[in-house]
Every structure is written in structure tokens, then in C-alpha cells.
Protein backbone atom coordinates (compact mmCIF):
# COMPACT_ATOMS: atom_id res chain seq x y z
CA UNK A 1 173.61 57.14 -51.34
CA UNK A 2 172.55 60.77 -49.98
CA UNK A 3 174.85 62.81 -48.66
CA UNK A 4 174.59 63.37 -44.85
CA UNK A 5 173.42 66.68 -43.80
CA UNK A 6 175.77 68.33 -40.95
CA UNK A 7 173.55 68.53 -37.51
CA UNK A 8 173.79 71.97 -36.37
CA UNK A 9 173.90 71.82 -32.18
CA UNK A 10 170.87 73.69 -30.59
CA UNK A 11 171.93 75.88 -28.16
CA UNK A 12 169.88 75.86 -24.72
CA UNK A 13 169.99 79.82 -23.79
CA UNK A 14 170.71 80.57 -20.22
CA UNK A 15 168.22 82.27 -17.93
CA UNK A 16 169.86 85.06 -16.35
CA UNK A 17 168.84 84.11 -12.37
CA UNK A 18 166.05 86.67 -10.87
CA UNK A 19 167.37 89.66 -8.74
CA UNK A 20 164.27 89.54 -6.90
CA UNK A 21 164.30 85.66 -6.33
CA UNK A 22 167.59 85.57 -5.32
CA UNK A 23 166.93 88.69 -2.50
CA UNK A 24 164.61 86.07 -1.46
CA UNK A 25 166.55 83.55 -0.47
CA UNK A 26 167.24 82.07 2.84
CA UNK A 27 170.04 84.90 4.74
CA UNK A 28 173.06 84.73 5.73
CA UNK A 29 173.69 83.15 8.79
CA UNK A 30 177.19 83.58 10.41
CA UNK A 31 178.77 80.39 11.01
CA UNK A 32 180.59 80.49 14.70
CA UNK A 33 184.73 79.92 14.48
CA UNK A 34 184.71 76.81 16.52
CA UNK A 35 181.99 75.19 13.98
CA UNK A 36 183.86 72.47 11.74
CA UNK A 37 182.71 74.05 8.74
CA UNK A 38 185.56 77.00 9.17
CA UNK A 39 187.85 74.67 11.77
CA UNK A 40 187.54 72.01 9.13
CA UNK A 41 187.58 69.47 12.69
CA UNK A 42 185.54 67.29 10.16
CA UNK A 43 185.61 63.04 10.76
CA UNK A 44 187.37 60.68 8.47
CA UNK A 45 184.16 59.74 6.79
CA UNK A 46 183.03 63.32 6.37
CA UNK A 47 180.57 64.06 8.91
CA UNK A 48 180.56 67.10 11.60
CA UNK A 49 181.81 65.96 15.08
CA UNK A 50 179.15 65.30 17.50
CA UNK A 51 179.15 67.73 20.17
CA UNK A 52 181.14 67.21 23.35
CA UNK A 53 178.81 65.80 26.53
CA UNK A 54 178.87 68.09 29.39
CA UNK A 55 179.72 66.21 32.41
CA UNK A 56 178.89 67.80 35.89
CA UNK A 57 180.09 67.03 39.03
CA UNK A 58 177.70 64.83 41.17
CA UNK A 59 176.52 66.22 44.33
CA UNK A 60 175.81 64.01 47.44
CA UNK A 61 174.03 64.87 49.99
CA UNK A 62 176.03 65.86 53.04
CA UNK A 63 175.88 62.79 55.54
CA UNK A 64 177.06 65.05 58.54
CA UNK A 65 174.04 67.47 58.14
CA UNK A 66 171.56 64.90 58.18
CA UNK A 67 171.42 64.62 61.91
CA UNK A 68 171.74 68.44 62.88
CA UNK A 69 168.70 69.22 60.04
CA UNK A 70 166.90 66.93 61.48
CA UNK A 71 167.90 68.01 65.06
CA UNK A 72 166.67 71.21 63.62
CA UNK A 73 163.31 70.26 62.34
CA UNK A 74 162.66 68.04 65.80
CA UNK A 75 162.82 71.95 67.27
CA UNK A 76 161.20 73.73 64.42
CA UNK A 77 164.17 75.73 63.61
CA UNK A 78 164.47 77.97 60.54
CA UNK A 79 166.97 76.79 57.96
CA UNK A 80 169.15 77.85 55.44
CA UNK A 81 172.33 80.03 55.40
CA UNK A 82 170.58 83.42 55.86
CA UNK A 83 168.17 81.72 58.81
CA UNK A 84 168.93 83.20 62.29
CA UNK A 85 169.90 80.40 64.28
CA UNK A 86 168.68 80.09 68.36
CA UNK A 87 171.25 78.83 70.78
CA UNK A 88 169.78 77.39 73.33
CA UNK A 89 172.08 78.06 76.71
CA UNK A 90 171.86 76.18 79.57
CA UNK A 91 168.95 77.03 82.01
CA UNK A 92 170.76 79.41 84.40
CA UNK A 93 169.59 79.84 88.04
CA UNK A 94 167.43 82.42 89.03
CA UNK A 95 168.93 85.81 90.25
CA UNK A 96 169.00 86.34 94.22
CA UNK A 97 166.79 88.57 95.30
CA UNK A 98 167.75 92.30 96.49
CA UNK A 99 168.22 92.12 100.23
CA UNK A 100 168.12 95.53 102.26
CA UNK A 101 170.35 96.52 104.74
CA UNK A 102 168.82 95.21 107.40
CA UNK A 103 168.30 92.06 105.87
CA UNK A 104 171.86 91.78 105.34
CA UNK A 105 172.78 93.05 109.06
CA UNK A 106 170.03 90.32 109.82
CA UNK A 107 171.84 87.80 107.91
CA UNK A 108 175.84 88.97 108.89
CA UNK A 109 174.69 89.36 112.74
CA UNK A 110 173.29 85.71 112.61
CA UNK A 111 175.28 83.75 110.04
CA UNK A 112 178.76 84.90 110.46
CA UNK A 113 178.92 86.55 113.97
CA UNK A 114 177.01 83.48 115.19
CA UNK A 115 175.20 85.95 117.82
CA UNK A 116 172.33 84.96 119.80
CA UNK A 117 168.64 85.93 118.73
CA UNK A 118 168.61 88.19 122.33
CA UNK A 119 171.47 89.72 121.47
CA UNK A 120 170.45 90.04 117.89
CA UNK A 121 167.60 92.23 118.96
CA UNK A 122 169.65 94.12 120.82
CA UNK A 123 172.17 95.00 118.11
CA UNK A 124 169.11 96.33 116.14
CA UNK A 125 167.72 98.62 119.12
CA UNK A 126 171.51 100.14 119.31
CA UNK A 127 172.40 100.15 115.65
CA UNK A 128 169.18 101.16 113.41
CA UNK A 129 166.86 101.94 116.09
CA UNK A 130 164.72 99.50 115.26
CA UNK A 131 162.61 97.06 118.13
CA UNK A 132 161.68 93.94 117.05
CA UNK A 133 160.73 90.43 118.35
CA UNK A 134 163.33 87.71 118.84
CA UNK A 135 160.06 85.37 116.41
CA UNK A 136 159.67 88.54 114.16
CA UNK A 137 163.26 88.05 113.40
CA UNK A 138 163.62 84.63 112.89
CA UNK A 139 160.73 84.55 110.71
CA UNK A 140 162.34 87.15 108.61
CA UNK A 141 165.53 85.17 108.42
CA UNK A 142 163.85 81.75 107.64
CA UNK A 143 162.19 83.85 104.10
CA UNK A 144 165.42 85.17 103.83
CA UNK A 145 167.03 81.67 103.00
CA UNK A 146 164.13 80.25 101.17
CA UNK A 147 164.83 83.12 98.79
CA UNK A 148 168.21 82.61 98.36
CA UNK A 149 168.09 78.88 97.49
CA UNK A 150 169.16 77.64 93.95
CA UNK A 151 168.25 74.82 92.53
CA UNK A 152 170.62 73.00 90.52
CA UNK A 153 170.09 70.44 87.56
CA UNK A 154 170.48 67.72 90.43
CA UNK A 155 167.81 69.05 92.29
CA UNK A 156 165.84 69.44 89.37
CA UNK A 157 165.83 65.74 87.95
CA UNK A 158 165.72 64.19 91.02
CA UNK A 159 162.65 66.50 91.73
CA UNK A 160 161.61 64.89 88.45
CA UNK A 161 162.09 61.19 89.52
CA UNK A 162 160.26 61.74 92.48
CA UNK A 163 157.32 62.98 90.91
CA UNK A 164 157.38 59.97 88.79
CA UNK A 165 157.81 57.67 91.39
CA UNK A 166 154.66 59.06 93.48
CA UNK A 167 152.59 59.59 90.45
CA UNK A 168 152.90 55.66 90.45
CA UNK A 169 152.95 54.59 93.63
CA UNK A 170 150.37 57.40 95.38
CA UNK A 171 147.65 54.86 95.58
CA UNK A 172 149.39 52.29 97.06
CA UNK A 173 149.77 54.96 99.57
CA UNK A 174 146.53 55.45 99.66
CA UNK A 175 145.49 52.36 99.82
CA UNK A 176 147.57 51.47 103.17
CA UNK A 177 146.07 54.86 104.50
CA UNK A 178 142.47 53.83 104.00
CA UNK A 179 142.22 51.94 107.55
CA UNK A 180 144.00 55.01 109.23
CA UNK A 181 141.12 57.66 108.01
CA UNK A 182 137.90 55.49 109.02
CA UNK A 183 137.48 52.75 106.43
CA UNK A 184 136.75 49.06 108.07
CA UNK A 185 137.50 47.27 104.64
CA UNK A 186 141.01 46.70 103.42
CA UNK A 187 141.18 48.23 99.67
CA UNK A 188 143.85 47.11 96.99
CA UNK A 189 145.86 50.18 94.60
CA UNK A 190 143.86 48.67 92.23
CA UNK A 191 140.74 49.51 93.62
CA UNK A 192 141.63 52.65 95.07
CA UNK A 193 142.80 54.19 91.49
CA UNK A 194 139.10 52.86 89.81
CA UNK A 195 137.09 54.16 92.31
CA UNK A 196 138.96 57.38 92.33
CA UNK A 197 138.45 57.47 88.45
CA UNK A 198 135.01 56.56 88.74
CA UNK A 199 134.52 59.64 91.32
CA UNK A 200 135.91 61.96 89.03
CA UNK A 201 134.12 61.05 85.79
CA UNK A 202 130.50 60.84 87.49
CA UNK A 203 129.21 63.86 87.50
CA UNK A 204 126.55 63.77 90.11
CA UNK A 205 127.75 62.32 93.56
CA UNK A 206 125.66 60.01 95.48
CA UNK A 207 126.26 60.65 99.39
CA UNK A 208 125.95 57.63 101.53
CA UNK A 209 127.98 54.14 101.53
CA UNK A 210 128.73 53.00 97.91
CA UNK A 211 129.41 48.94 97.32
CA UNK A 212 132.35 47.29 95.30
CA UNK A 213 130.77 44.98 92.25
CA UNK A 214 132.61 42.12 93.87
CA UNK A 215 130.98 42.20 97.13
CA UNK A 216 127.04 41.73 96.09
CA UNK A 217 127.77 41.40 92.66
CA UNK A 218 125.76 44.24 91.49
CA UNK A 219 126.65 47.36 89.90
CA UNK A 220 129.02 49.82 91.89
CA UNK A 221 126.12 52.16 93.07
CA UNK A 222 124.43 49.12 94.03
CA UNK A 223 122.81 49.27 97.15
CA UNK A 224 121.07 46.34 98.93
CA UNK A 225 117.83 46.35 100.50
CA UNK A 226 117.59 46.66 104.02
């Protein structure tokens, strides 16, 4: 039997690692202090944590502003905080008008001294030098107080319900007036307020007697032959 030769071991040199490769290589990058790698915050089964969710606090929208934005829009108002904001004051009454002094004298002499108009007149001939007509005077003092009247928000709606009430009842006013002013037929609102409609629209106006449709059954303009 041959004797076994000794196996010498081969020895795999080592490659000294590139300078310039290794400036190549991916930089740096500075790892934060909170980051688990440094903390070392690292789970049981050796992953990173999972970042923290940020919660924020819901914001609802403000019930009690609903109606005053919406107020707001009704009157086109500007909004927002740096919006100028219009208060709306009450409607105030008109300022009296400036009265000379002899409308005042007119007014004191009449008013509080409770003097006749004779002796009114008479007062003005002595004091300011002035001649004028017991009518002149109370003329002047009847403009006087129209001027000076207010009207209050009383006066003003029931000015307003009026209005209302004649805007729908004028032509049954009318209609009971008819007879009064000439006409030998009795005519209904009804008929009042269409043939006052149909007057306005029609541009040319036929002069002469016009018929009802109900009476010869024709048109309105219908006219029978004589």
C-alpha cells in the first residue's frame, strides 16, 4: 500500500476592497435619536415600531351659527371675522322741520295761549309788524302741523293693511259705484277687474258701447247690427 501524500491547504488570497468603490457607496445618512435603531424601542419579535397615528380633534360645525349665516346670506351680508358687519337700526322718524319765528309765535299764540284768529292778527300787527289775513294764517298753521306729524310703526303697518285690503276689495267698490256714474247694467267685481284688464292690455281703444260675451254671446268688441 502507497503511502498517503499530505494535502497541502490552498490558500484563497484576500482582495484588498477598492478605495474608489467603497467612496462610492451609498452616504451616510444620520439616523434621528428617537429612531429605534439608537433608542433600541425595538418589538419582541424584532421589528421597528410602527409609527404612532396622529389623532386630531374633530370639528363640528357650529349649530348656533347656522341660523345667523344664513340670516346673513338672506341679506347678502359679507362674512368672515375681518367682514364689516351692517347693523341695521330701527327706522327712526323723520326730523321736524325748522320753523321760523313767526311760525313758532304762530304756533305758541294759537296752541298754547288758545287766542282767537282776530286777535291773532292783531298780535302780529303789534309785535312783528306784520298784516296778514285771519285765512292766510290759518292756512299757514294747517302746513305747519302736517309738517310736524310722525308716523309711527303703528301708523305704518296699519297704512300697510289698508292698502292690502283695498288692493282687494277696490273693485267691489267699483262695482257698487257703476250705477252711481251712469251705467244702467249691474256689473259683478268679477267683471269689473276683466274688463279693466282688458282696457289696459288693448292697445287701441274703441269709443262707443262695448258688449259683455255673455250677453249676445259674441266676442267682447262684439257689436250687433242695428
Amino acid at each position: 500500500m502507497a503511502p498517503t501524500q499530505p494535502v497541502t491547504p490552498q490558500h484563497t488570497p484576500i482582495r484588498k476592497a477598492n478605495r474608489e468603490g467603497s467612496s462610492m457607496s451609498t452616504p451616510r445618512q444620520d439616523v434621528p435619536s428617537s429612531s429605534p435603531l439608537i433608542s433600541g424601542t425595538w418589538t419582541s419579535e424584532g421589528h421597528p415600531p410602527s409609527p404612532r397615528p396622529h389623532y386630531y380633534t374633530p370639528i363640528a360645525p357650529n349649530p348656533a351659527g347656522l341660523p345667523a349665516r344664513k340670516h346673513a346670506l338672506d341679506r347678502n351680508e359679507p362674512e368672515g371675522p375681518n367682514a364689516k358687519r351692517v347693523r341695521q337700526s330701527p327706522q327712526s322718524p323723520s326730523p321736524l322741520p325748522e320753523m321760523t319765528s313767526e311760525d313758532k309765535l304762530l304756533l305758541k299764540l294759537r296752541d298754547q295761549d288758545g287766542l282767537s284768529w282776530k286777535e291773532i292778527v292783531t298780535k302780529f300787527a303789534e309785535d312783528l309788524n306784520k298784516d296778514y289775513q285771519p285765512a292766510a294764517l290759518q292756512m299757514r298753521i294747517k302746513r305747519l302741523r302736517d309738517r310736524m306729524r310722525v308716523w309711527t310703526d303703528g301708523d305704518v303697518q296699519a297704512l300697510r293693511l289698508a292698502h292690502q285690503y283695498w288692493m282687494e276689495t277696490k273693485f267691489d267698490i267699483i262695482a257698487s259705484k257703476m250705477v252711481d256714474f251712469g251705467s244702467t247694467e249691474k256689473w259683478s267685481a268679477k267683471q269689473c277687474r276683466q274688463k279693466w284688464a282688458e282696457m289696459c292690455s288693448s292697445s287701441d281703444h274703441v269709443s262707443g258701447p262695448t258688449y259683455s260675451s255673455t250677453m249676445f254671446g259674441g266676442p267682447p268688441n262684439y257689436q250687433p247690427r242695428v
